[in-house]
Structures are given as structure tokens and as C-alpha cells.
Protein backbone atom coordinates (compact mmCIF):
# COMPACT_ATOMS: atom_id res chain seq x y z
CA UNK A 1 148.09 -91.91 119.71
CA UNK A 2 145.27 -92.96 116.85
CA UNK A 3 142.17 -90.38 115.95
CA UNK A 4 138.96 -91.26 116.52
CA UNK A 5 136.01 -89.70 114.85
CA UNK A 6 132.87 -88.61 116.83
CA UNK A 7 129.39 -88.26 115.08
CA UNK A 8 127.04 -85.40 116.76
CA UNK A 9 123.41 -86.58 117.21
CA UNK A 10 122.53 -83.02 116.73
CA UNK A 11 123.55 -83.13 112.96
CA UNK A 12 126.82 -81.22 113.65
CA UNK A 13 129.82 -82.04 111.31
CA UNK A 14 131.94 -85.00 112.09
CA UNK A 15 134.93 -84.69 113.97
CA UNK A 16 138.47 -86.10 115.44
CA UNK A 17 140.32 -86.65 119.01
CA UNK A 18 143.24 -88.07 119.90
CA UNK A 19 142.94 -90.66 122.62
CA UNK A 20 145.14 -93.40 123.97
CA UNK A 21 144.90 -96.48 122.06
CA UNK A 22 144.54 -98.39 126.18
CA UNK A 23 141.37 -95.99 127.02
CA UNK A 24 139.57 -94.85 124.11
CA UNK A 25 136.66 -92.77 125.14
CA UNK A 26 132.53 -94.10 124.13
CA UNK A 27 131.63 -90.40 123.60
CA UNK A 28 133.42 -86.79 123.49
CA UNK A 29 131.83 -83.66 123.99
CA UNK A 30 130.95 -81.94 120.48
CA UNK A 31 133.41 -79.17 119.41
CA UNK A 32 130.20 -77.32 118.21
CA UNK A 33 127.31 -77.61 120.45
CA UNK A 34 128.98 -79.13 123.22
CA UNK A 35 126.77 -81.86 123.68
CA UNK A 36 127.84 -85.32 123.84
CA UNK A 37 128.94 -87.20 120.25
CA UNK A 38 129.65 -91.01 119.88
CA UNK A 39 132.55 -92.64 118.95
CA UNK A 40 132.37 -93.90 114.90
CA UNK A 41 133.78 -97.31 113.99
CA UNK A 42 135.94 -96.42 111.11
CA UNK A 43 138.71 -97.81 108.88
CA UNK A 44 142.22 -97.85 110.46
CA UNK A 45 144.50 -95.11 109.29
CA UNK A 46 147.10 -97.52 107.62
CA UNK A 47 150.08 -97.03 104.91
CA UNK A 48 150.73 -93.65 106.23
CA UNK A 49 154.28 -92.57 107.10
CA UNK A 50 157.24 -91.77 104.76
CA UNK A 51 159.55 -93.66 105.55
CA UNK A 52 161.79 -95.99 102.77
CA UNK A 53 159.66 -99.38 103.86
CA UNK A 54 156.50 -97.59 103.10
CA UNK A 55 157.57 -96.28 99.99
CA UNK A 56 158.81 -99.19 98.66
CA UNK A 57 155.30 -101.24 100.23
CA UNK A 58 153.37 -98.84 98.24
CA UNK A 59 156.01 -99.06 94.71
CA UNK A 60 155.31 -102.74 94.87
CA UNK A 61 151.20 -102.50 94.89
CA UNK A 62 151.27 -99.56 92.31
CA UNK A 63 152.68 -102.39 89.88
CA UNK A 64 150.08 -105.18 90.58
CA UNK A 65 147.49 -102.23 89.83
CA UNK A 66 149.37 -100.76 86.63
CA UNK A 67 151.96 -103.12 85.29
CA UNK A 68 155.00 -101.89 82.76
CA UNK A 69 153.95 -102.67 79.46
CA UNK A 70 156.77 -104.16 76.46
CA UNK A 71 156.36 -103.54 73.23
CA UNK A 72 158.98 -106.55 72.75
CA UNK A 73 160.14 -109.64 74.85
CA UNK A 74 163.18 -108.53 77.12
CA UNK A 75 166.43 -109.87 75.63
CA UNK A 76 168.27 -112.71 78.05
CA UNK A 77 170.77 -111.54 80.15
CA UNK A 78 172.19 -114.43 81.81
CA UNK A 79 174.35 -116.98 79.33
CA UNK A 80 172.77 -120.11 78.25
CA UNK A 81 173.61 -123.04 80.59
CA UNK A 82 176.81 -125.16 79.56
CA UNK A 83 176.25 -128.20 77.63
CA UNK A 84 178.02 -131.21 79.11
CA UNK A 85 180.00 -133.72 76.72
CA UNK A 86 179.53 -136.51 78.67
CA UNK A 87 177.88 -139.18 76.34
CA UNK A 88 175.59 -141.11 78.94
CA UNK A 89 174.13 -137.10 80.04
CA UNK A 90 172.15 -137.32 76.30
CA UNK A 91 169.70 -140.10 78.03
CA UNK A 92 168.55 -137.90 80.71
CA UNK A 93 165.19 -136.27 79.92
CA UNK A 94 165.48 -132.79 79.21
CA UNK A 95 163.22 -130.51 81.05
């Protein structure tokens, strides 16, 4: 079930309820003064959990924010592409 914050017209602090997501409630009785408080639009509470997908999800946007820095270019790992001997291959444009 998602929280939903409640503002007090009375000036009491702000506060939470659980409520189903099919029936959320306009107001909620104050947990201070009792009186009634009304429901807050607020952000949605997502990228919470801890699970391997959402560790990963957040992994990936910590990079865009603070990429790896080189101090030199990376060496090449794969082999270089074979050369063909073929003599009518040397007329095709080379990329």
C-alpha cells in the first residue's frame, strides 16, 4: 500500500498513512489535534527496494552522473580484423 502525506490546517507537522492505492482518502484526521488534514500531492516514492534490478538501475545512472576517468586510452582487446588476399577486395572503399 503507498503513503500519503496529510498537511494540518492548524500548522501541525506533516504526516503519513497508509491507504489503498483503489480508495485513497481526501482528508485524515490529524495525529495531533485530531482535526481533519488534507491529502498533499507529492512525488511518488520510486527507486526504492533492494533488490539486484534496482541495484544495478541505480549502478547504471551513478555513471552518467560521475563517469570513470583514464589517464590513458584502453588498450584493444579484440584482434584486428583479417585482411583478405583476394586482389579485386583492394577496390572496395574502405570504411
Amino acid at each position: 500500500m503507498p503513503l500519503y502525506k496529510f498537511r494540518c490546517a492548524q500548522g501541525c507537522p506533516d504526516f503519513t498513512e497508509q491507504h489503498p492505492i483503489s480508495s485513497p482518502p481526501d482528508t485524515a484526521a490529524c495525529v495531533q489535534c485530531g482535526q481533519p488534514a488534507r491529502r498533499m500531492i507529492g512525488a511518488p516514492a520510486l527507486g526504492s527496494g533492494a533488490s539486484s534490478a534496482m541495484r544495478l538501475q541505480d549502478t547504471t545512472r551513478a555513471t552518467a552522473d560521475t563517469p570513470a576517468v583514464v589517464d590513458r586510452i584502453p588498450q584493444r582487446k579484440r584482434p584486428p580484423a583479417p585482411v583478405s588476399t583476394n586482389p579485386l577486395h583492394r577496390k572496395l572503399p574502405r570504411p
